[in-house]
N, C-alpha and C. Protein backbone atom coordinates (compact mmCIF):
# COMPACT_ATOMS: atom_id res chain seq x y z
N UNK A 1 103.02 95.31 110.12
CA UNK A 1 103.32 95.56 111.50
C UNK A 1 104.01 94.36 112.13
N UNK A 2 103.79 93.53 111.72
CA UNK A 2 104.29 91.80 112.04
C UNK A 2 105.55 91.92 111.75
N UNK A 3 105.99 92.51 110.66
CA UNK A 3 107.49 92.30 110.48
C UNK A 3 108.28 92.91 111.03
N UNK A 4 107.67 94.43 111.51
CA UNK A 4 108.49 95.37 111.97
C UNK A 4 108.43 95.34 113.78
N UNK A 5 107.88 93.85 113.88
CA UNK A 5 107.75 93.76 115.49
C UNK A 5 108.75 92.28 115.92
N UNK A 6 109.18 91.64 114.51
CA UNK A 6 109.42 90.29 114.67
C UNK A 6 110.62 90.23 115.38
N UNK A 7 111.50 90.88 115.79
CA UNK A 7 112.46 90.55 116.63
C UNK A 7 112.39 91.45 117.98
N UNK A 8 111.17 91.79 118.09
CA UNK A 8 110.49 92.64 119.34
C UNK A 8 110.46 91.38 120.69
N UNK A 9 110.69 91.75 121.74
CA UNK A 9 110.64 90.83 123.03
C UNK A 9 109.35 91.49 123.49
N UNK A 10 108.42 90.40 123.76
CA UNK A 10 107.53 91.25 124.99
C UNK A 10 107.61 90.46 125.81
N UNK A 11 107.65 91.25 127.08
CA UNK A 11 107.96 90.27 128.13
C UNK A 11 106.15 90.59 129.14
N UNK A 12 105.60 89.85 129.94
CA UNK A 12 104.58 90.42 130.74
C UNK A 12 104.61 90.29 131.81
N UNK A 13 103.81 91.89 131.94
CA UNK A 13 103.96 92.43 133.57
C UNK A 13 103.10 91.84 134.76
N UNK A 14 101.60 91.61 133.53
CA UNK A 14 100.36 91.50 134.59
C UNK A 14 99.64 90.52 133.30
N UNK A 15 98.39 90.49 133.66
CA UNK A 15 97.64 89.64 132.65
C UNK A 15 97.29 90.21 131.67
N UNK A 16 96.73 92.11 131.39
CA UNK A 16 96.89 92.36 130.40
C UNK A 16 97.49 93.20 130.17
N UNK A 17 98.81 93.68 130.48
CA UNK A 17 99.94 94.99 130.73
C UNK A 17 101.37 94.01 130.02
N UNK A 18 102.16 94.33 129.23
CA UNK A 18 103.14 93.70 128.61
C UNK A 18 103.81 95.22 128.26
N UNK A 19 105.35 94.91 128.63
CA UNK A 19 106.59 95.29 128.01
C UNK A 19 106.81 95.02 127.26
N UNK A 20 107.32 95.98 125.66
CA UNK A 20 107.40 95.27 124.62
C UNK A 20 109.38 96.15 124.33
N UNK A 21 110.09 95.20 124.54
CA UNK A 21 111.69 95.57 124.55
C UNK A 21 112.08 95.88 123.29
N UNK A 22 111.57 97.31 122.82
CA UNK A 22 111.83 97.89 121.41
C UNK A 22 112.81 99.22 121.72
N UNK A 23 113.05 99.99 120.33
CA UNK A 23 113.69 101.33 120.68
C UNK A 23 112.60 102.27 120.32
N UNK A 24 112.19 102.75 121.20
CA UNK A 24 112.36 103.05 122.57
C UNK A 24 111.39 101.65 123.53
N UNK A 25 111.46 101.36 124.57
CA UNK A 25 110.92 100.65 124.84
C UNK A 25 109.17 101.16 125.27
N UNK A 26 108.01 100.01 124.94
CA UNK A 26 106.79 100.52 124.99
C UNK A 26 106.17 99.44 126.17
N UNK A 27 104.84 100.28 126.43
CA UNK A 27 104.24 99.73 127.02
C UNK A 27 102.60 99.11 126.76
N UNK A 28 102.56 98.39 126.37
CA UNK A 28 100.98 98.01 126.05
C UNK A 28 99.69 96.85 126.85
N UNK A 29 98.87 97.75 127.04
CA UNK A 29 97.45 97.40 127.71
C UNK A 29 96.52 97.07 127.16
N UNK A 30 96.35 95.40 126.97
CA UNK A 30 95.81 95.16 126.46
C UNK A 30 93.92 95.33 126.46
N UNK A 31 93.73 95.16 127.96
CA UNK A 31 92.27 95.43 128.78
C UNK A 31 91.93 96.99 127.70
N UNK A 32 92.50 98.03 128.15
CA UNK A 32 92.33 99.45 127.87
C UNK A 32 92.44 99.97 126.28
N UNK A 33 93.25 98.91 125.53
CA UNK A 33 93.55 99.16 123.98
C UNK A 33 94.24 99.93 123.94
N UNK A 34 95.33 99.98 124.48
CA UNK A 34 96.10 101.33 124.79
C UNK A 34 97.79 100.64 124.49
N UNK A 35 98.72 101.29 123.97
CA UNK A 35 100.10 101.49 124.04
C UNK A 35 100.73 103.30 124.27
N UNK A 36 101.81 102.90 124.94
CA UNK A 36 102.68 103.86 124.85
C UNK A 36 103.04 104.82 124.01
N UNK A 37 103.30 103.96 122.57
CA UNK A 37 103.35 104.98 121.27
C UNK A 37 102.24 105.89 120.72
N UNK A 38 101.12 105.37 121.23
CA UNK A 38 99.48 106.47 121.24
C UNK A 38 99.51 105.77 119.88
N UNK A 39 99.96 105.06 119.17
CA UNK A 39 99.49 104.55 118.10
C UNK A 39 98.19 103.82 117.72
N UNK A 40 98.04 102.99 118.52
CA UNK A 40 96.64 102.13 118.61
C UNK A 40 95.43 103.11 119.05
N UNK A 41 95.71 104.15 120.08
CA UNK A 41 94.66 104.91 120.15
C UNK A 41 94.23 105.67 119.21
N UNK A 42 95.13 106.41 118.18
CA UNK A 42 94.75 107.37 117.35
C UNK A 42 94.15 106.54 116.41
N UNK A 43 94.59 105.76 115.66
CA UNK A 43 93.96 104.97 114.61
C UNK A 43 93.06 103.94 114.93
N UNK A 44 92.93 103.46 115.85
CA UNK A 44 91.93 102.42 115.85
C UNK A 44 92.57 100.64 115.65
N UNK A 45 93.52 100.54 115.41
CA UNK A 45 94.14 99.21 114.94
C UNK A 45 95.42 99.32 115.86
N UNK A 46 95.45 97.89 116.17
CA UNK A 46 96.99 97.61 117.23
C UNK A 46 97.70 98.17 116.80
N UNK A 47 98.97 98.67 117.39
CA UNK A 47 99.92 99.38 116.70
C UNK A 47 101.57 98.00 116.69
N UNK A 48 102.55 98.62 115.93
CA UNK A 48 102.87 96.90 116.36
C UNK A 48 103.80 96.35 117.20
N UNK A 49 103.51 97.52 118.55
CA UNK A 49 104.24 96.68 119.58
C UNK A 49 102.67 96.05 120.26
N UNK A 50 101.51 96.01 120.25
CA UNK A 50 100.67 95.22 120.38
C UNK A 50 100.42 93.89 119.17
N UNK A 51 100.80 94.43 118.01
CA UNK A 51 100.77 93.25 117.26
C UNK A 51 101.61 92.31 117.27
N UNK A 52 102.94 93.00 118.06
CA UNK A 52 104.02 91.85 118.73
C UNK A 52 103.22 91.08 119.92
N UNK A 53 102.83 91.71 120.67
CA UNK A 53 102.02 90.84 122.02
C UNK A 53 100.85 90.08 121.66
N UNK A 54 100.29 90.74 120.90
CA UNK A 54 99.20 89.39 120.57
C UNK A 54 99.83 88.49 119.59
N UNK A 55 101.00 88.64 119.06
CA UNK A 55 101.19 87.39 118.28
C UNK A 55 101.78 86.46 118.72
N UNK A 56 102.44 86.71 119.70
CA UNK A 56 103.43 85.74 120.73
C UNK A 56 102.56 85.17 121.77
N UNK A 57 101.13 85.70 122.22
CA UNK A 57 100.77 85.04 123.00
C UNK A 57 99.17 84.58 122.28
N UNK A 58 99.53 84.60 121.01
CA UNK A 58 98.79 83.62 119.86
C UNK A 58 97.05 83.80 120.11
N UNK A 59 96.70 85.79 119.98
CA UNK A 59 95.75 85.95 120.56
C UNK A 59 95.04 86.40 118.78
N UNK A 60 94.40 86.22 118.71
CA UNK A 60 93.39 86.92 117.41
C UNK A 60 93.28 88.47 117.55
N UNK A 61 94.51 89.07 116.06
CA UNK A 61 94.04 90.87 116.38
C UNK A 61 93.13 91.51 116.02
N UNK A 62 91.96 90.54 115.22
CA UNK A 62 90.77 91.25 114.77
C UNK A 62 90.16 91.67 116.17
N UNK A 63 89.96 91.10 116.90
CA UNK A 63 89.20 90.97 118.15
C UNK A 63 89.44 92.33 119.28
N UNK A 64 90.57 92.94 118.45
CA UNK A 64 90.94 94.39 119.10
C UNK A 64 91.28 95.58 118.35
N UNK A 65 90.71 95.38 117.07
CA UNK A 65 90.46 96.50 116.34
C UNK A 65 89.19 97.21 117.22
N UNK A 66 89.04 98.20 116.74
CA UNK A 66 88.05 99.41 117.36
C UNK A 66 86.73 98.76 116.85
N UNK A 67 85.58 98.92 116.93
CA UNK A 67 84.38 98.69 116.80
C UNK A 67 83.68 99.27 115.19
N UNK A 68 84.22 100.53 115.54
CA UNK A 68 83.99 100.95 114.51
C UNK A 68 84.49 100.99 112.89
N UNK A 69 85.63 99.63 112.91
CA UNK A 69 85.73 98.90 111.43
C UNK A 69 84.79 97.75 111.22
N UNK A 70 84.32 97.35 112.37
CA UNK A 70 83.74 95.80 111.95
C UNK A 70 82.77 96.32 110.53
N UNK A 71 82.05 95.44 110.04
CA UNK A 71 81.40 95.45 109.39
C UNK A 71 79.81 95.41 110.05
N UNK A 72 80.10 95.07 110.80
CA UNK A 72 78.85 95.16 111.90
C UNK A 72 77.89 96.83 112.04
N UNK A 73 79.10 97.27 112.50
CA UNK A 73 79.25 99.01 112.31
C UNK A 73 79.11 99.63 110.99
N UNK A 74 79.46 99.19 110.28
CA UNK A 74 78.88 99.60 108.52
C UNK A 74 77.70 99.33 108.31
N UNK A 75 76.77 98.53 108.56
CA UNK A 75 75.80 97.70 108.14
C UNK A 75 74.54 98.35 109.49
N UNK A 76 75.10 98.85 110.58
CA UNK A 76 74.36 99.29 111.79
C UNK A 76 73.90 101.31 110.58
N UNK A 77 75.18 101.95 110.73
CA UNK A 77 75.04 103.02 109.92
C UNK A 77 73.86 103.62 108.55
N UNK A 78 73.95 102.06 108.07
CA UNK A 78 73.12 102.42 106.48
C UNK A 78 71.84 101.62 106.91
N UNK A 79 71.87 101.01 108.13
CA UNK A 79 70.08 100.62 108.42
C UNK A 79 68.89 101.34 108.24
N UNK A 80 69.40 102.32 108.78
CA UNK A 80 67.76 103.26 108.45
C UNK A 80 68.12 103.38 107.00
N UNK A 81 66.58 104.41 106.91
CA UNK A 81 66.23 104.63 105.59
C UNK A 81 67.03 106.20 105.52
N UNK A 82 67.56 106.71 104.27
CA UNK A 82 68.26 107.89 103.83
C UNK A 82 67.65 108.23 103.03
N UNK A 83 66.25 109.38 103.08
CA UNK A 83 65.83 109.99 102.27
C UNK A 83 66.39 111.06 101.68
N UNK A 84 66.22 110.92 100.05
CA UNK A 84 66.87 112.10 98.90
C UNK A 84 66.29 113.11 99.56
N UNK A 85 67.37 114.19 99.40
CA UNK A 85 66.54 115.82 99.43
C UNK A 85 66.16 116.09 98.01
N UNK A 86 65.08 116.80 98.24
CA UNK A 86 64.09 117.32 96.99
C UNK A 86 64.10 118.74 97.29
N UNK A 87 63.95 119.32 96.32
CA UNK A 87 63.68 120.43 96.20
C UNK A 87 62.46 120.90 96.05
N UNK A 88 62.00 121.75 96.92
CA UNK A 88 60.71 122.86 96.73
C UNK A 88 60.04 122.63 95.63
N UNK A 89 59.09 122.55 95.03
CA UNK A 89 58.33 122.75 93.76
C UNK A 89 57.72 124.52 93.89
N UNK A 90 57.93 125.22 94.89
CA UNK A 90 57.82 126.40 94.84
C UNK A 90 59.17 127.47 93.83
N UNK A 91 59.88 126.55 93.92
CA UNK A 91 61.32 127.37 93.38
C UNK A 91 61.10 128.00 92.10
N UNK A 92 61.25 129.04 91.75
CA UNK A 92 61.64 129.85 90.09
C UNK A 92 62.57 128.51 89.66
N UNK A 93 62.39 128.47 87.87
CA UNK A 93 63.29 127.70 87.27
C UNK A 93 64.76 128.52 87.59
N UNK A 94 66.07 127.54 87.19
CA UNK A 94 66.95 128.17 87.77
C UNK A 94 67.63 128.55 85.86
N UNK A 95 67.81 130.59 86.05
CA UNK A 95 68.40 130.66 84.70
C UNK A 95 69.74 130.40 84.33
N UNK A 96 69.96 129.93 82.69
CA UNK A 96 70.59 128.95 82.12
C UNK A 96 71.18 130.14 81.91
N UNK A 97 72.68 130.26 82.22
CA UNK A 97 73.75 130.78 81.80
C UNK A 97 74.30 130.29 79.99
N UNK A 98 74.70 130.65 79.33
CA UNK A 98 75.12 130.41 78.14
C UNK A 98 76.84 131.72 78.17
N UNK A 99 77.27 131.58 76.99
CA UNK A 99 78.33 131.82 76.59
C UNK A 99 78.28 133.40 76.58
N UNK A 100 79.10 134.29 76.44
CA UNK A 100 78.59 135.46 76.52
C UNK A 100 78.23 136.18 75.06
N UNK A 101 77.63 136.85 74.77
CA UNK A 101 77.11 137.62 73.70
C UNK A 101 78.60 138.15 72.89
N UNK A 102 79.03 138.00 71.54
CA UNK A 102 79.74 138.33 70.99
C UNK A 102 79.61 138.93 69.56
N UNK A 103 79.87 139.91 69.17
CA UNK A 103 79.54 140.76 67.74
C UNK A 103 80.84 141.24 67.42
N UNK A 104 81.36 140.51 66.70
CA UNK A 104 82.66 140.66 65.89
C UNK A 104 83.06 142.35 65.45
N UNK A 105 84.07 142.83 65.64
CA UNK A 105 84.13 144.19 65.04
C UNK A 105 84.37 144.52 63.93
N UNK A 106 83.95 145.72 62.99
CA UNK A 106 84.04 145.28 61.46
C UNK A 106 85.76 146.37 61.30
N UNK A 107 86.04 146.09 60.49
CA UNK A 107 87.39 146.11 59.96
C UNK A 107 88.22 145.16 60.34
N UNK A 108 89.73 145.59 60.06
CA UNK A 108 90.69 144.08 60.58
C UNK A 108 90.76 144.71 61.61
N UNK A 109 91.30 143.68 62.13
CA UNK A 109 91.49 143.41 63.50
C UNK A 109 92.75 144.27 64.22
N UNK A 110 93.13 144.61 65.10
CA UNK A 110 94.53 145.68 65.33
C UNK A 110 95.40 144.49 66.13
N UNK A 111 96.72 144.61 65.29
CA UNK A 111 97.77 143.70 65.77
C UNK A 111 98.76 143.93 67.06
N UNK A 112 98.30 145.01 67.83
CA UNK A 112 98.82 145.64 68.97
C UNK A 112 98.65 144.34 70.03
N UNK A 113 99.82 144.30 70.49
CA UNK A 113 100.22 142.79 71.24
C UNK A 113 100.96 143.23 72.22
N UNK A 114 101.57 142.61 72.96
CA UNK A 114 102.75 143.00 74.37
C UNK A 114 103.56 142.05 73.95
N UNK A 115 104.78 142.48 73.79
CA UNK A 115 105.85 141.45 72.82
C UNK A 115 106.33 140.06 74.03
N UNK A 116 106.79 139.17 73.57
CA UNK A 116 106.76 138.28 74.24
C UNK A 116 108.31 137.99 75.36
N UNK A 117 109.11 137.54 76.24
CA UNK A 117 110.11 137.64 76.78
C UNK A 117 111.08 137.03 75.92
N UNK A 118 112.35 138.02 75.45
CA UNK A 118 113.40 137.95 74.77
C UNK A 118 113.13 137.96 73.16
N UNK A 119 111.36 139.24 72.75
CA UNK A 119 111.33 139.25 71.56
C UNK A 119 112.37 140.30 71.58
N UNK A 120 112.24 140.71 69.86
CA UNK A 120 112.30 141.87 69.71
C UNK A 120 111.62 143.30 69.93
N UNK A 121 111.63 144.53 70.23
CA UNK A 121 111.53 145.44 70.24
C UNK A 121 111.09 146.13 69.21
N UNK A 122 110.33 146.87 68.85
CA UNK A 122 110.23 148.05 67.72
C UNK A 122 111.60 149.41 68.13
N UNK A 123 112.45 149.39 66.93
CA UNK A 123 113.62 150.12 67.31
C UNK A 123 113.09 151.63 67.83
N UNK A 124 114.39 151.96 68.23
CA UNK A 124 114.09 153.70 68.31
C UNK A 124 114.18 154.69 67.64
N UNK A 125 113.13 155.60 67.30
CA UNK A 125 113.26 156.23 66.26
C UNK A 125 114.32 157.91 67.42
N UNK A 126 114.67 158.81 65.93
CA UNK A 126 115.48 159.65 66.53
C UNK A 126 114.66 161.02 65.49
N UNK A 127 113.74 161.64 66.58
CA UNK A 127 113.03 162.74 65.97
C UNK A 127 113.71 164.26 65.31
N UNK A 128 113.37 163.89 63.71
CA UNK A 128 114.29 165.24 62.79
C UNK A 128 113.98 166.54 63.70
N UNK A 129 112.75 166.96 64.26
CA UNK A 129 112.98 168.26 64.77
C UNK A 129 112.55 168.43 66.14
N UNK A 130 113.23 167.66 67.08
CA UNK A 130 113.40 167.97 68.61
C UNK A 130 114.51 167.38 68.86
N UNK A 131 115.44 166.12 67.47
CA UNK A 131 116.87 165.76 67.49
C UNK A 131 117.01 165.11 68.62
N UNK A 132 115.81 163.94 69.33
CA UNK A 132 115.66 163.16 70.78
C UNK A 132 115.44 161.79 70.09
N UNK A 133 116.02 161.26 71.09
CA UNK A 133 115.59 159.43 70.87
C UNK A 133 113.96 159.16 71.73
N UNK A 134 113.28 158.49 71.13
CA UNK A 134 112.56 158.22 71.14
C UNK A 134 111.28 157.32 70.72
N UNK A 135 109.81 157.26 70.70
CA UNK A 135 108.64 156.40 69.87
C UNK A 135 108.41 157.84 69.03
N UNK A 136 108.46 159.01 68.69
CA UNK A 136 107.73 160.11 67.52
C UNK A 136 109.06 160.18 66.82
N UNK A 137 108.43 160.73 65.99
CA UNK A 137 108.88 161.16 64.78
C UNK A 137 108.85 162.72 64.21
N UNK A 138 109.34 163.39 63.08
CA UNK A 138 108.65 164.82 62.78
C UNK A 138 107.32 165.28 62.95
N UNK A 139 106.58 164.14 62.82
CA UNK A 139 105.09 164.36 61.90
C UNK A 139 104.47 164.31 63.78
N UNK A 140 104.77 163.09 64.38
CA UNK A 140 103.91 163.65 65.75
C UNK A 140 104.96 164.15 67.08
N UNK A 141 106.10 164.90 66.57
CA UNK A 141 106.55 165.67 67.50
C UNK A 141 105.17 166.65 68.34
N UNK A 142 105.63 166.64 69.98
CA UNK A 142 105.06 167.86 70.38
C UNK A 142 105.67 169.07 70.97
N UNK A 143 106.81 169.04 70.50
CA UNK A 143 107.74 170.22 70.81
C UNK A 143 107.40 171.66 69.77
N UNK A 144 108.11 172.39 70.07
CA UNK A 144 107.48 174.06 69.46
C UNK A 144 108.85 173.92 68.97
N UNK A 145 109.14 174.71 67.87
CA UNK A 145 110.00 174.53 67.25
C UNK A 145 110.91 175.52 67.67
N UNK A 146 112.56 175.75 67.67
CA UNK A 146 113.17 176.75 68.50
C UNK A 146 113.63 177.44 67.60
């Protein structure tokens, strides 16, 4: 943020209100923790037309981070005690899923597949007595004979 503020002007308005002469130009409060860009508010950390103003007027930016990075605030959080949840000793055991039941089928196996994109085809047969293109043949024609 330092670098991308280093040829930033802030000029000041009041004691803690500063103009900071960027594109677009911003405004930052220092009392309130507040800038123009809503940057510092959403995140919690100066944004860096405040990190331009506190660096020019050689102020410490830890001291205006949000509260809730210190370590202070980490260490306030995990004070109490965090008891494990346990579970009931009333509960049914919970049943053990396994793999599913499988019994192989006896003969071989059937090679009926869905052919794959840009196999081949099983050609077309051309049935001796209905004389049609088609998957039959003589033997399982179902035409009546004319």
């Amino acid at each position: 943020m330092l670098e991308e503020g280093r040829t930033w002007l802030p000029r000041k308005a009041s004691d803690s209100v500063c103009e900071v002469l960027s594109e677009p130009v911003a405004v930052v409060d220092l009392w309130n923790r507040s800038c123009s860009c809503r940057m510092w508010q959403i995140s919690g950390f100066p944004c860096a037309h405040a990190a331009c103003v506190l660096n020019k007027s050689n102020t410490e930016g830890y001291n205006y981070v949000d509260d809730y990075f210190h370590v202070s605030s980490y260490r306030q959080s995990y004070a109490k005690v965090i008891f494990p949840f346990a579970r009931p000793i009333t509960d049914p055991p919970l049943a053990v899923i396994g793999p599913p039941e499988f019994q192989p089928k006896r003969g071989r196996p059937k090679m009926k597949r869905i052919a794959s994109r840009g196999e081949s085809v099983a050609r077309r047969m051309r049935c001796s007595r209905c004389n049609q293109v088609g998957s039959h043949n003589k033997k399982t024609c179902t035409r009546a004979i004319q």
